[in-house]
N, C-alpha and C. Protein backbone atom coordinates (compact mmCIF):
# COMPACT_ATOMS: atom_id res chain seq x y z
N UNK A 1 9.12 -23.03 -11.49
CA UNK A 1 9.73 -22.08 -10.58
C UNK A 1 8.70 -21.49 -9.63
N UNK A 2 7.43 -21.09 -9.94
CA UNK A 2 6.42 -20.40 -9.57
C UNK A 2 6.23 -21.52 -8.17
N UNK A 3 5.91 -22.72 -8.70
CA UNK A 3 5.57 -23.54 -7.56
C UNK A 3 6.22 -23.76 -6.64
N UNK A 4 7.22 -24.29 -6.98
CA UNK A 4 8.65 -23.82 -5.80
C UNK A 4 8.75 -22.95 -5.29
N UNK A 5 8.16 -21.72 -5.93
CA UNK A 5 7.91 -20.61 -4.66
C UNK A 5 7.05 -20.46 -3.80
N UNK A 6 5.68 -21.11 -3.95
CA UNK A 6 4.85 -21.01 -3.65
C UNK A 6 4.48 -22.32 -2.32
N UNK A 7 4.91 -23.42 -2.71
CA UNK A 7 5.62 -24.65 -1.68
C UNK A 7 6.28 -24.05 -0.63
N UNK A 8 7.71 -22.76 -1.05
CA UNK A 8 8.64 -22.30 0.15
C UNK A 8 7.77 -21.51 0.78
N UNK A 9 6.71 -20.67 0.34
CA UNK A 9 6.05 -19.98 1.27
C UNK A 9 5.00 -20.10 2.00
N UNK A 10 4.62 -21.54 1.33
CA UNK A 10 3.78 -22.12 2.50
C UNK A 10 4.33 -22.81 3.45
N UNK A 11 5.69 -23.42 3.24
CA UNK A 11 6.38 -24.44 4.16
C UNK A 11 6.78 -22.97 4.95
N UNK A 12 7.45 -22.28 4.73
CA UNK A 12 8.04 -21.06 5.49
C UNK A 12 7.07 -20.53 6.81
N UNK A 13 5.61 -20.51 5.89
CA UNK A 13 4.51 -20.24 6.88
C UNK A 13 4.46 -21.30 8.02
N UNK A 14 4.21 -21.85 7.28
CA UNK A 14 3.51 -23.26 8.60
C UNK A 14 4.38 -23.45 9.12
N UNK A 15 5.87 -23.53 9.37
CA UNK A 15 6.68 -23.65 10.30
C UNK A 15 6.91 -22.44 11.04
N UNK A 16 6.37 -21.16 10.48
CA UNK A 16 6.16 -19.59 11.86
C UNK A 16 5.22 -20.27 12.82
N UNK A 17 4.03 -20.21 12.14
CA UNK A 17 3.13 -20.83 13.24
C UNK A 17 3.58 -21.90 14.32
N UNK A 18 3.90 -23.13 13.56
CA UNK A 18 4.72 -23.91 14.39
C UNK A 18 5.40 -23.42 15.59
N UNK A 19 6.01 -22.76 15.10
CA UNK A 19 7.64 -22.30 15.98
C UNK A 19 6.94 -21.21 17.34
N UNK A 20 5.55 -20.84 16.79
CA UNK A 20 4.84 -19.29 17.48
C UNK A 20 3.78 -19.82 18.12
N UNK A 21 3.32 -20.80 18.10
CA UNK A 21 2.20 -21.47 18.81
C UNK A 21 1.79 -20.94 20.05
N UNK A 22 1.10 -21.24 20.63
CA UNK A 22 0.55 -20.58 22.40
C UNK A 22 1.02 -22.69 22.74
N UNK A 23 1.88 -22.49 24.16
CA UNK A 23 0.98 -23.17 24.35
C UNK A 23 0.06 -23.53 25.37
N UNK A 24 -0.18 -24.45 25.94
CA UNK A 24 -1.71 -25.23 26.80
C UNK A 24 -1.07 -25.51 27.57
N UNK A 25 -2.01 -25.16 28.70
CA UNK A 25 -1.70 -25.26 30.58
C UNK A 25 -3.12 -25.96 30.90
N UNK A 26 -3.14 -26.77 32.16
CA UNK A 26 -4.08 -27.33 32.65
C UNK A 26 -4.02 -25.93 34.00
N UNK A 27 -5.33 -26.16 34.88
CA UNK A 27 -5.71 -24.82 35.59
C UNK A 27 -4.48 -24.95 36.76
N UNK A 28 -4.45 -23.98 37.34
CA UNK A 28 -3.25 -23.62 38.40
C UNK A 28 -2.36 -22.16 37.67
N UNK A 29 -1.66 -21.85 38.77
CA UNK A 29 -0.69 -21.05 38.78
C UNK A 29 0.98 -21.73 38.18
N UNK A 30 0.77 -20.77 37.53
CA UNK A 30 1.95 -21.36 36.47
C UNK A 30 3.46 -20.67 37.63
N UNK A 31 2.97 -19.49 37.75
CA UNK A 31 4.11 -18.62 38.34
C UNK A 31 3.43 -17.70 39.29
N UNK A 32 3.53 -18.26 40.98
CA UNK A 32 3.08 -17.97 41.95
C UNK A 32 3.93 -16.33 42.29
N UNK A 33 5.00 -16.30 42.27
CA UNK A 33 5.59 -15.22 43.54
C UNK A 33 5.44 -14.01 42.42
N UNK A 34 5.71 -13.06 43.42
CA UNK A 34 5.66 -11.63 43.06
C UNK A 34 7.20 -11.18 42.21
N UNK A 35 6.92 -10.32 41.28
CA UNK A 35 8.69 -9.51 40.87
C UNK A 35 8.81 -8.92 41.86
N UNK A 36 10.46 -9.42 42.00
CA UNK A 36 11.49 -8.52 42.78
C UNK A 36 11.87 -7.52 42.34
N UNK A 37 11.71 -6.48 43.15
CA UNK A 37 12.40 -5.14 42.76
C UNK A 37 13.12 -4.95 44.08
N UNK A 38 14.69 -4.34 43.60
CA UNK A 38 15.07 -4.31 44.84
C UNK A 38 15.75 -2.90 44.14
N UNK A 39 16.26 -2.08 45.88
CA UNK A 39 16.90 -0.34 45.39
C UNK A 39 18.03 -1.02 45.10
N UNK A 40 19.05 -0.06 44.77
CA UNK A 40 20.52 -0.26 44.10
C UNK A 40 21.58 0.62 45.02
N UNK A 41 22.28 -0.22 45.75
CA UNK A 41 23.04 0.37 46.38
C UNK A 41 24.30 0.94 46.28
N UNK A 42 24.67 1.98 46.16
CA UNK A 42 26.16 2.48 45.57
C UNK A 42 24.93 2.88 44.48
N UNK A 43 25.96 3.47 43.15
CA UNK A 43 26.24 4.21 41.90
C UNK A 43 25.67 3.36 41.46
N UNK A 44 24.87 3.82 40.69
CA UNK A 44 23.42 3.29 39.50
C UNK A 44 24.33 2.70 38.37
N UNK A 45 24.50 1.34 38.14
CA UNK A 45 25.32 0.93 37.05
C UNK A 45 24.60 1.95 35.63
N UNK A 46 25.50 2.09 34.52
CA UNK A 46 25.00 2.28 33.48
C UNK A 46 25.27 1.80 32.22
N UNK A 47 24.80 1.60 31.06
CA UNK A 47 25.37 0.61 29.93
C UNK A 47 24.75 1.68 28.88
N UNK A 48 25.45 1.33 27.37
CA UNK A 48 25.31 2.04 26.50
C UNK A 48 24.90 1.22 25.32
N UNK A 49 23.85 1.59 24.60
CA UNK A 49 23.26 0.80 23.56
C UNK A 49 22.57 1.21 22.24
N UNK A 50 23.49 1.04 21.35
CA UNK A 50 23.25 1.77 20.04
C UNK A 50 23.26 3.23 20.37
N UNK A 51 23.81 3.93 20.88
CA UNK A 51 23.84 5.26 20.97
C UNK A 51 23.22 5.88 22.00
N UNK A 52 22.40 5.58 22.85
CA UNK A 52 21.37 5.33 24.14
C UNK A 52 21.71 5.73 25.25
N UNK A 53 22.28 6.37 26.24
CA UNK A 53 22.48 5.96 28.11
C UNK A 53 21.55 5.57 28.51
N UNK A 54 21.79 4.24 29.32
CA UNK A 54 20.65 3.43 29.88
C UNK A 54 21.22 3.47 31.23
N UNK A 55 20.90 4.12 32.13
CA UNK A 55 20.61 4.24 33.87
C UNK A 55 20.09 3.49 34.33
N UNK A 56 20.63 2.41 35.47
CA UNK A 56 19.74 1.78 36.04
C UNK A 56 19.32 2.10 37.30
N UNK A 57 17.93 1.26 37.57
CA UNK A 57 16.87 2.39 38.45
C UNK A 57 16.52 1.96 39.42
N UNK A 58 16.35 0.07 39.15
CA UNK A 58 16.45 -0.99 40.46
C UNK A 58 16.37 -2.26 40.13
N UNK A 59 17.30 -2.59 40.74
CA UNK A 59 17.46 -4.30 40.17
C UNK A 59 16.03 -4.93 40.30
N UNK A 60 15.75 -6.54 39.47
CA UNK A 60 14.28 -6.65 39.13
C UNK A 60 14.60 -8.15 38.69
N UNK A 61 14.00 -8.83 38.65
CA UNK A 61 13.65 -10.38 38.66
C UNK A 61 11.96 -10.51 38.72
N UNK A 62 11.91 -11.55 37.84
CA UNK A 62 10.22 -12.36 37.84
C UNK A 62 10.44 -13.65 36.58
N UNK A 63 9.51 -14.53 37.35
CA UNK A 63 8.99 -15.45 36.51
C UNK A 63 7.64 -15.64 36.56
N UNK A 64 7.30 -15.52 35.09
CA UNK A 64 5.99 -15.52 34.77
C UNK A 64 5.26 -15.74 33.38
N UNK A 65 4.24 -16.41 33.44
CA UNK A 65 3.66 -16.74 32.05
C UNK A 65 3.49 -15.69 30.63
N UNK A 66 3.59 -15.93 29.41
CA UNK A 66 3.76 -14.69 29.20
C UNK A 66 2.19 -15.27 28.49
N UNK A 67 1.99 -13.89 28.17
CA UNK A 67 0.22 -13.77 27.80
C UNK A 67 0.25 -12.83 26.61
N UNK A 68 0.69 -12.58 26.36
CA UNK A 68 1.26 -12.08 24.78
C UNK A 68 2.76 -11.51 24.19
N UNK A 69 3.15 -11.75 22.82
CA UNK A 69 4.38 -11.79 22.29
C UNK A 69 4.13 -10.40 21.26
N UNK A 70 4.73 -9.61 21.63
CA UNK A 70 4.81 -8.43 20.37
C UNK A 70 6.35 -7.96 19.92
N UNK A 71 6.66 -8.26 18.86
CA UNK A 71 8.05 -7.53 18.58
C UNK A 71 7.83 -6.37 17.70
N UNK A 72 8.55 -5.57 17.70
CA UNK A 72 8.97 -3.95 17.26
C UNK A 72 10.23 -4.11 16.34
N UNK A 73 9.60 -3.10 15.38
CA UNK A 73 11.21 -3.34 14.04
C UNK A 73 11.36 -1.90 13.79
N UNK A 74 10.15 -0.96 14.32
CA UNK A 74 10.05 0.29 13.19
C UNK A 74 9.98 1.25 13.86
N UNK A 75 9.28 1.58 15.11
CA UNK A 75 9.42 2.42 16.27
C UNK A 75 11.06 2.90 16.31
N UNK A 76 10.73 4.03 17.05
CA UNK A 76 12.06 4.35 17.77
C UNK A 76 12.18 3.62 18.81
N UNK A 77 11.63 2.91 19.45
CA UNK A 77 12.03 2.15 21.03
C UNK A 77 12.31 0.55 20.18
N UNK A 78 11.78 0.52 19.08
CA UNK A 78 12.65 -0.79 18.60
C UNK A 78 14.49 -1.13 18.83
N UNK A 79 14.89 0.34 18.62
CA UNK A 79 16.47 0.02 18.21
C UNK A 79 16.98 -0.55 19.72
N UNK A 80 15.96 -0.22 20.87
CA UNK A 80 16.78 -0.37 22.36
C UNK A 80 15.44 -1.96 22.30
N UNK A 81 14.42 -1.74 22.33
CA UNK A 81 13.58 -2.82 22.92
C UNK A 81 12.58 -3.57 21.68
N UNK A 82 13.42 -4.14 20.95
CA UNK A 82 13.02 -5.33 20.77
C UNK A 82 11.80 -5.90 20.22
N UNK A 83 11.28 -6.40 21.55
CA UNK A 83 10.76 -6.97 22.11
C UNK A 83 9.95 -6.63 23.20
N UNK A 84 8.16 -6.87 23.74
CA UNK A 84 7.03 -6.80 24.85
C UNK A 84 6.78 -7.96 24.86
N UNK A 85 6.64 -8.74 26.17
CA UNK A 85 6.11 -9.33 26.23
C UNK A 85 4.92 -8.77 27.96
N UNK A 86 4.05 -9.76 27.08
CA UNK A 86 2.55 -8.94 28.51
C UNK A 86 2.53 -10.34 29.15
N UNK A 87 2.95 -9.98 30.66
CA UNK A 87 3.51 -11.41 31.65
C UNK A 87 2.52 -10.97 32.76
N UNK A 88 2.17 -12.40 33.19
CA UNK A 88 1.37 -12.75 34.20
C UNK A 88 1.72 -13.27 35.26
N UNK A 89 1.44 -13.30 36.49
CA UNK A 89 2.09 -14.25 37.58
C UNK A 89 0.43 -14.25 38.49
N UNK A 90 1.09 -15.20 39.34
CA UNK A 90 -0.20 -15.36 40.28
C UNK A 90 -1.51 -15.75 39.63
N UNK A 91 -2.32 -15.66 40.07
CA UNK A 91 -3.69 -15.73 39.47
C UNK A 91 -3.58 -15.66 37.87
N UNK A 92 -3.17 -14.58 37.27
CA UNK A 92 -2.70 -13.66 35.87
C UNK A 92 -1.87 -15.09 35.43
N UNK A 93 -0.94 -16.38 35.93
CA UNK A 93 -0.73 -17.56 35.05
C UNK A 93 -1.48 -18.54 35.18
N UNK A 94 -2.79 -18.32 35.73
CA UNK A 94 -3.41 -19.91 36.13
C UNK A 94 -4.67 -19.80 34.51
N UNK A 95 -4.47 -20.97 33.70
CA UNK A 95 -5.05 -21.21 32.37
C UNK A 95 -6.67 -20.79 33.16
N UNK A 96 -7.07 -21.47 34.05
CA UNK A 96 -8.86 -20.91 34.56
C UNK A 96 -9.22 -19.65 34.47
N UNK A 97 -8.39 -18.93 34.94
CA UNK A 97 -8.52 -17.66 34.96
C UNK A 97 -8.28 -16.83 32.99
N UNK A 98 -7.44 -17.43 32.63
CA UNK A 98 -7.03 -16.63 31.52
C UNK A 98 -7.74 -17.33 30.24
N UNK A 99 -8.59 -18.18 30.83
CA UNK A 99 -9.67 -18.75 29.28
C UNK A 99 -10.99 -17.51 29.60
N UNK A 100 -10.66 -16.66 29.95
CA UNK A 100 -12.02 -15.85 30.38
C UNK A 100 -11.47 -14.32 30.32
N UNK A 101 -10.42 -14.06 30.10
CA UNK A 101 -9.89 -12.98 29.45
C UNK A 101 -9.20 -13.19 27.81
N UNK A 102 -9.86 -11.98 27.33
CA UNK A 102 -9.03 -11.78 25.85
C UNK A 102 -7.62 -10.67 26.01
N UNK A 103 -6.78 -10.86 25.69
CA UNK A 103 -5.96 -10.55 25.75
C UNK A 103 -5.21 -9.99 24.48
N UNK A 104 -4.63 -8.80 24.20
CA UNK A 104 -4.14 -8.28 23.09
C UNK A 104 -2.89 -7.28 23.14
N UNK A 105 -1.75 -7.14 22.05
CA UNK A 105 -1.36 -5.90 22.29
C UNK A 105 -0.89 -5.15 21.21
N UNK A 106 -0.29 -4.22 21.11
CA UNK A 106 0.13 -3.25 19.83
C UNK A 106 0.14 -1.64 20.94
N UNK A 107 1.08 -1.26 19.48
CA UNK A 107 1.61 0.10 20.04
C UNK A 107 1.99 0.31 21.15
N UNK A 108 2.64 -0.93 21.50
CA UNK A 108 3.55 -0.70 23.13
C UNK A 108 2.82 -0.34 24.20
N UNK A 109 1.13 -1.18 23.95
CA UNK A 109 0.21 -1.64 25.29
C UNK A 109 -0.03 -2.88 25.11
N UNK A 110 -0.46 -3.05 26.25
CA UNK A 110 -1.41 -4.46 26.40
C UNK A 110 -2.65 -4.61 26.94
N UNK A 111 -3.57 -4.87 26.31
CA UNK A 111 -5.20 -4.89 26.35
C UNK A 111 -5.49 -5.95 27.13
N UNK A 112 -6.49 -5.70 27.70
CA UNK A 112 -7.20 -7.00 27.96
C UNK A 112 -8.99 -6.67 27.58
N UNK A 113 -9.62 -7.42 27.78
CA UNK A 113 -10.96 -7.43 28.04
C UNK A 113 -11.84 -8.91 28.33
N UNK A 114 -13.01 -8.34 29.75
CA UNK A 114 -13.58 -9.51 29.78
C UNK A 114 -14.86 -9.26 30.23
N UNK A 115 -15.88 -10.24 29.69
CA UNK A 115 -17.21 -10.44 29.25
C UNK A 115 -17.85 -10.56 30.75
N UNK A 116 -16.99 -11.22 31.54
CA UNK A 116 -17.35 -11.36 33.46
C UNK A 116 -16.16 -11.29 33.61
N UNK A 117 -15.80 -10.87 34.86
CA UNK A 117 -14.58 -10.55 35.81
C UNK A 117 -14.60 -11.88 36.57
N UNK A 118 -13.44 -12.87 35.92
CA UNK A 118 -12.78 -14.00 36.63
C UNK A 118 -12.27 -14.06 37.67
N UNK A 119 -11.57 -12.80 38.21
CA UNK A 119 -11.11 -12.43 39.48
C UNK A 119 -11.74 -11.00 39.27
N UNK A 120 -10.95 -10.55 40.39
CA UNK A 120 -11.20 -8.91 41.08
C UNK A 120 -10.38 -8.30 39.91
N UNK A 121 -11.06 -6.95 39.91
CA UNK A 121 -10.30 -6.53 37.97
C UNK A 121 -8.63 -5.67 38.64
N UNK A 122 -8.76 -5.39 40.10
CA UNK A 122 -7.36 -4.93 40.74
C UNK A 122 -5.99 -5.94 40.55
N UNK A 123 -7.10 -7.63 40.60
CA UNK A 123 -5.95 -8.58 40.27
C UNK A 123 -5.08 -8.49 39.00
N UNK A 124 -6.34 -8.25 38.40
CA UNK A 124 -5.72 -8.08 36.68
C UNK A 124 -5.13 -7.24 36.69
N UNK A 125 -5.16 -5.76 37.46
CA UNK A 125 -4.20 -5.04 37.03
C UNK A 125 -2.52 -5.25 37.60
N UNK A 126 -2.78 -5.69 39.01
CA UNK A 126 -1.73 -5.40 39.69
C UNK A 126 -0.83 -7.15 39.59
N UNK A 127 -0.96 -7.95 38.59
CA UNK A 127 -0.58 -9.44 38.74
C UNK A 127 -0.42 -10.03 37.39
N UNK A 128 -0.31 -8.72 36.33
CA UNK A 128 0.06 -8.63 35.07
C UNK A 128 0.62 -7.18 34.61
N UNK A 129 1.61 -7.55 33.27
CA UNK A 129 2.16 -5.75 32.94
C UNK A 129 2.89 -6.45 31.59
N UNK A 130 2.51 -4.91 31.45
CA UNK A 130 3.53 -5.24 29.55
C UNK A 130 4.81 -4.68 29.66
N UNK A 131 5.80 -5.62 29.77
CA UNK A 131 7.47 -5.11 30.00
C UNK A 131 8.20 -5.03 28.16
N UNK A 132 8.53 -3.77 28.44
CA UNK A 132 9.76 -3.44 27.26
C UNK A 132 11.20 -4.35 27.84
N UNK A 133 11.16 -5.60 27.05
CA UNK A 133 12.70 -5.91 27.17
C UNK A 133 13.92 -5.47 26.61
N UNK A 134 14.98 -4.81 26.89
CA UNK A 134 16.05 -4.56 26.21
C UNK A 134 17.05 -5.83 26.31
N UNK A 135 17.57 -6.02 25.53
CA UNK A 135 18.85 -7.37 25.82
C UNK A 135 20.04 -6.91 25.80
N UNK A 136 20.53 -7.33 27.16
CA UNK A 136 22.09 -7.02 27.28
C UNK A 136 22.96 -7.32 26.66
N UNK A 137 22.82 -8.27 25.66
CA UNK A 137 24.03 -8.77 24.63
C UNK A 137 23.16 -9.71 23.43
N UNK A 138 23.74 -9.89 22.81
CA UNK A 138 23.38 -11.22 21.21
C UNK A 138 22.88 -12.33 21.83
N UNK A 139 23.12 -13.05 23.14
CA UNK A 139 22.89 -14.17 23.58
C UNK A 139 21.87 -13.93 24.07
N UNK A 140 21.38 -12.82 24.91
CA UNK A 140 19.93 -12.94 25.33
C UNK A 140 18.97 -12.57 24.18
N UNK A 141 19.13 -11.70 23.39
CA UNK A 141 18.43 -11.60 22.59
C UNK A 141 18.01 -12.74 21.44
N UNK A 142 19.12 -13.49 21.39
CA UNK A 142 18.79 -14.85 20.92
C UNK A 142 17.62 -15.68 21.84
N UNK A 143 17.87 -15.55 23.11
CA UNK A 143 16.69 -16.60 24.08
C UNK A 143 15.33 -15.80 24.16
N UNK A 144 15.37 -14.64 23.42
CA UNK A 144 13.94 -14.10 23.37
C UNK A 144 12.52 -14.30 22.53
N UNK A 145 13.63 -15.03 20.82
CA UNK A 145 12.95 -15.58 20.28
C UNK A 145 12.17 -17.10 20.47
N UNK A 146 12.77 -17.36 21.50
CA UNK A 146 11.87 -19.18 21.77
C UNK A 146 10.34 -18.43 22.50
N UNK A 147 10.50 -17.58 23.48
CA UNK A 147 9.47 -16.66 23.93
C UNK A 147 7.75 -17.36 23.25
N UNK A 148 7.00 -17.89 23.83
CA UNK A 148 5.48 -17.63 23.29
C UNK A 148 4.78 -17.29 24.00
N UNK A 149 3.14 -17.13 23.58
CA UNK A 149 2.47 -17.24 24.89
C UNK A 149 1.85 -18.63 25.21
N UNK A 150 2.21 -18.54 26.70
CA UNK A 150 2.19 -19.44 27.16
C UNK A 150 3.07 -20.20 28.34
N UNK A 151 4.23 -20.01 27.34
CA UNK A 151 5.62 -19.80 27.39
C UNK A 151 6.10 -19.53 29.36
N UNK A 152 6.42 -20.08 30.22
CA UNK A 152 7.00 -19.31 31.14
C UNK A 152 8.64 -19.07 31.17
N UNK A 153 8.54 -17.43 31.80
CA UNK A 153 9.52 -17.19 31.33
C UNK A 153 9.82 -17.05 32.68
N UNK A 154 11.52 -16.37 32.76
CA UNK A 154 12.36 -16.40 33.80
C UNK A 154 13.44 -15.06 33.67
N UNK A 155 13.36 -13.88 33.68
CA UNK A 155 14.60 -12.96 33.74
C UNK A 155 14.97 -11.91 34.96
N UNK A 156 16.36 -11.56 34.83
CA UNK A 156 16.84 -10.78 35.91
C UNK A 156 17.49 -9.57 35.13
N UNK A 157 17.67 -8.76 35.72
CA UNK A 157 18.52 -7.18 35.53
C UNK A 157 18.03 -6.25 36.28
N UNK A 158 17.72 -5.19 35.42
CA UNK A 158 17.22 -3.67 36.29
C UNK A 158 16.00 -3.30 35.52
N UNK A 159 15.35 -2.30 36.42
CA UNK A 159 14.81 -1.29 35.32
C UNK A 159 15.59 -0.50 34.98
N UNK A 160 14.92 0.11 33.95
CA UNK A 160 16.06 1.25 33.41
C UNK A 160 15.12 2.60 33.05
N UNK A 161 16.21 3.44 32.66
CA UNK A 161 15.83 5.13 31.91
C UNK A 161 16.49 4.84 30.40
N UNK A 162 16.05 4.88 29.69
CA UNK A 162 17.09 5.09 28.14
C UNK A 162 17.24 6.47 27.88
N UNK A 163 18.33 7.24 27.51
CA UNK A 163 18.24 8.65 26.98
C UNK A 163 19.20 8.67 25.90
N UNK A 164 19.02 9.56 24.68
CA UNK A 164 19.22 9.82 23.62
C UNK A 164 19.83 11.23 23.49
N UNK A 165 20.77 11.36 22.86
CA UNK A 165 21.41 12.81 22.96
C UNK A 165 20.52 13.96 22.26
N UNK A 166 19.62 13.13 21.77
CA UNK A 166 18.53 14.39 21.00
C UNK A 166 17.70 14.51 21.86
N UNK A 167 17.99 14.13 23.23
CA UNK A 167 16.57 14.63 25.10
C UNK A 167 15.43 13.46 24.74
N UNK A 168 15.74 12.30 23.76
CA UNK A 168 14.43 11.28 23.92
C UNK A 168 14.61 10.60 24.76
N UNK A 169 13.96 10.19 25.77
CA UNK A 169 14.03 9.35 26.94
C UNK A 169 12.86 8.79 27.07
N UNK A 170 12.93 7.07 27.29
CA UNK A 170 12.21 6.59 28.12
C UNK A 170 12.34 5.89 29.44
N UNK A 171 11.42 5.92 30.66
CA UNK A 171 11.55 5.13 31.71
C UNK A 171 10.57 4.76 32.08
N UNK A 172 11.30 3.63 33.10
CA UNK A 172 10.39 2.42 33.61
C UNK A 172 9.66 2.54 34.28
N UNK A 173 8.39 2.31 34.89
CA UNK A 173 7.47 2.16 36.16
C UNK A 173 8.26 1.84 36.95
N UNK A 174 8.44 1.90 38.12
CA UNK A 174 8.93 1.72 39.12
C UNK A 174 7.64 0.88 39.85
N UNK A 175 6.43 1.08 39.52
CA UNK A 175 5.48 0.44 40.81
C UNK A 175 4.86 -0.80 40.38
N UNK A 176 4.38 -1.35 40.72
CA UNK A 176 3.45 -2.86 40.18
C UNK A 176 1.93 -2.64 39.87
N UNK A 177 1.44 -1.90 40.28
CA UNK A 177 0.11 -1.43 40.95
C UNK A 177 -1.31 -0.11 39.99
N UNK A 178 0.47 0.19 39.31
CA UNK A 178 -0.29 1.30 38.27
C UNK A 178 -0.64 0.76 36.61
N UNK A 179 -1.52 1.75 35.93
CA UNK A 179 -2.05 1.21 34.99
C UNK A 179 -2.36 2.46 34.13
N UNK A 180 -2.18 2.03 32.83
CA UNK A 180 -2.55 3.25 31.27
C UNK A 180 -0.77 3.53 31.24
N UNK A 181 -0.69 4.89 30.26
CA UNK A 181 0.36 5.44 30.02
C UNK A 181 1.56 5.42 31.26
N UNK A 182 2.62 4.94 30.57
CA UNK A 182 4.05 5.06 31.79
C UNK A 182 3.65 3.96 32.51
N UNK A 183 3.43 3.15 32.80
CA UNK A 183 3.17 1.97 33.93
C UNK A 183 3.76 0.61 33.15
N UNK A 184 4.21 0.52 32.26
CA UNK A 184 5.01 -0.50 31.76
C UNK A 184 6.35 -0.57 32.06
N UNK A 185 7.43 -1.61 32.27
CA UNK A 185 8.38 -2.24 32.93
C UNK A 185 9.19 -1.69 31.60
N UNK A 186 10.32 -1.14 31.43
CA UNK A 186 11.67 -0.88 30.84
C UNK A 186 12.80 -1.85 31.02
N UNK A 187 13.21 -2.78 30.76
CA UNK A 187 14.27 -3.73 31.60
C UNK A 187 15.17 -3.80 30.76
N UNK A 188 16.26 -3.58 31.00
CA UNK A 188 17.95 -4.31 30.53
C UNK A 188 17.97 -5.69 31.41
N UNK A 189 17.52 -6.73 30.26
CA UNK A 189 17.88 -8.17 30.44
C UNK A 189 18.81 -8.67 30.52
N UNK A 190 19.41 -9.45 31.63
CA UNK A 190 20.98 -10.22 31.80
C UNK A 190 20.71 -11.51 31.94
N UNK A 191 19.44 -11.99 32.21
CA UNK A 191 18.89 -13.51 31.90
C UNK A 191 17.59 -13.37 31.66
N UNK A 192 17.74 -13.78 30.91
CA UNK A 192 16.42 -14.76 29.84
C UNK A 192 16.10 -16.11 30.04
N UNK A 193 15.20 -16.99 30.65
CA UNK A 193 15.24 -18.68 30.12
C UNK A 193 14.07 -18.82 30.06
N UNK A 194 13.49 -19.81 29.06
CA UNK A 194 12.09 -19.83 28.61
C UNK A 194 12.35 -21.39 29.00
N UNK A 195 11.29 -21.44 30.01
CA UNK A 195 10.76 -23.06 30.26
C UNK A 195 9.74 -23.70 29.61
């Protein structure tokens, strides 16, 4: 019996890894253009989630490499988000550039650090960001798990505000450009596709 357990939890393992792998890019830009943010015209749609008002703040689109995978089970921003992923575009998806940054995240940041500056360190800030995904339904949240790094991804919705009837609120950056506390992306996801 012992061994049989011990077989399932190594087979169990080695197929996480499997399934979680990074994978490998030759040099170039994986995902050239900039996120769209666009204003919202008329009445700010709003949606409700697990108990939540989620306001939206401005519609938003990007595709981009993702450069690290963090999921949340235990936080309070777990029950709305999931899921961070820390996404790159431009320069921030080309493999040349990102074999020369370390990259990390936890506690709902994303680190970097590097030994020489591969580009201009403004690139790094303003051509990468750690987005809180929320999922608009079971189906996107299903396409979040194929997610690696590496991974390019593809989604559309809004930013958002989340608020809680006990006054907890979080919201989104609105800018591309800023960096530290509050400068991370809030999004209610309506597409997800991992290429």
């Amino acid at each position: 019996m012992k061994r049989w357990l011990v077989a399932a939890l190594i087979a169990f393992g080695a197929w996480q890894w499997w399934a979680h792998r990074a994978i490998e890019h030759t040099p170039g830009e994986l995902a050239a253009a900039e996120p769209l943010q666009t204003a919202i015209e008329g009445t700010a749609p709003r949606f409700e989630k697990n108990g939540y008002t989620i306001t939206a703040l401005a519609r938003f689109e990007l595709s981009a490499r993702v450069l690290g995978v963090e999921r949340y089970r235990f936080d309070r921003g777990a029950q709305l988000s999931p899921l961070d992923l820390a996404l790159g575009w431009g320069p921030m998806s080309d493999s040349a550039v990102l074999s020369k940054i370390d990259i990390s995240q936890g506690g709902r940041f994303y680190y970097w650090h590097v030994d020489q500056l591969p580009v201009p360190r403004r690139v790094i800030e303003t051509d990468s960001a750690n987005m809180h995904l929320i999922p608009a339904d079971d189906a996107v949240a299903g396409q979040f798990d194929q997610a690696r790094v590496g991974s390019v991804v593809s989604l559309a919705g809004y930013l958002v505000e989340a608020r809680a009837p006990d006054g907890w609120h979080w919201r989104s950056s609105l800018a591309r450009d800023d960096t530290g506390a509050g400068a991370c992306e809030l999004i209610w996801v309506e597409r997800f596709e991992v290429r």
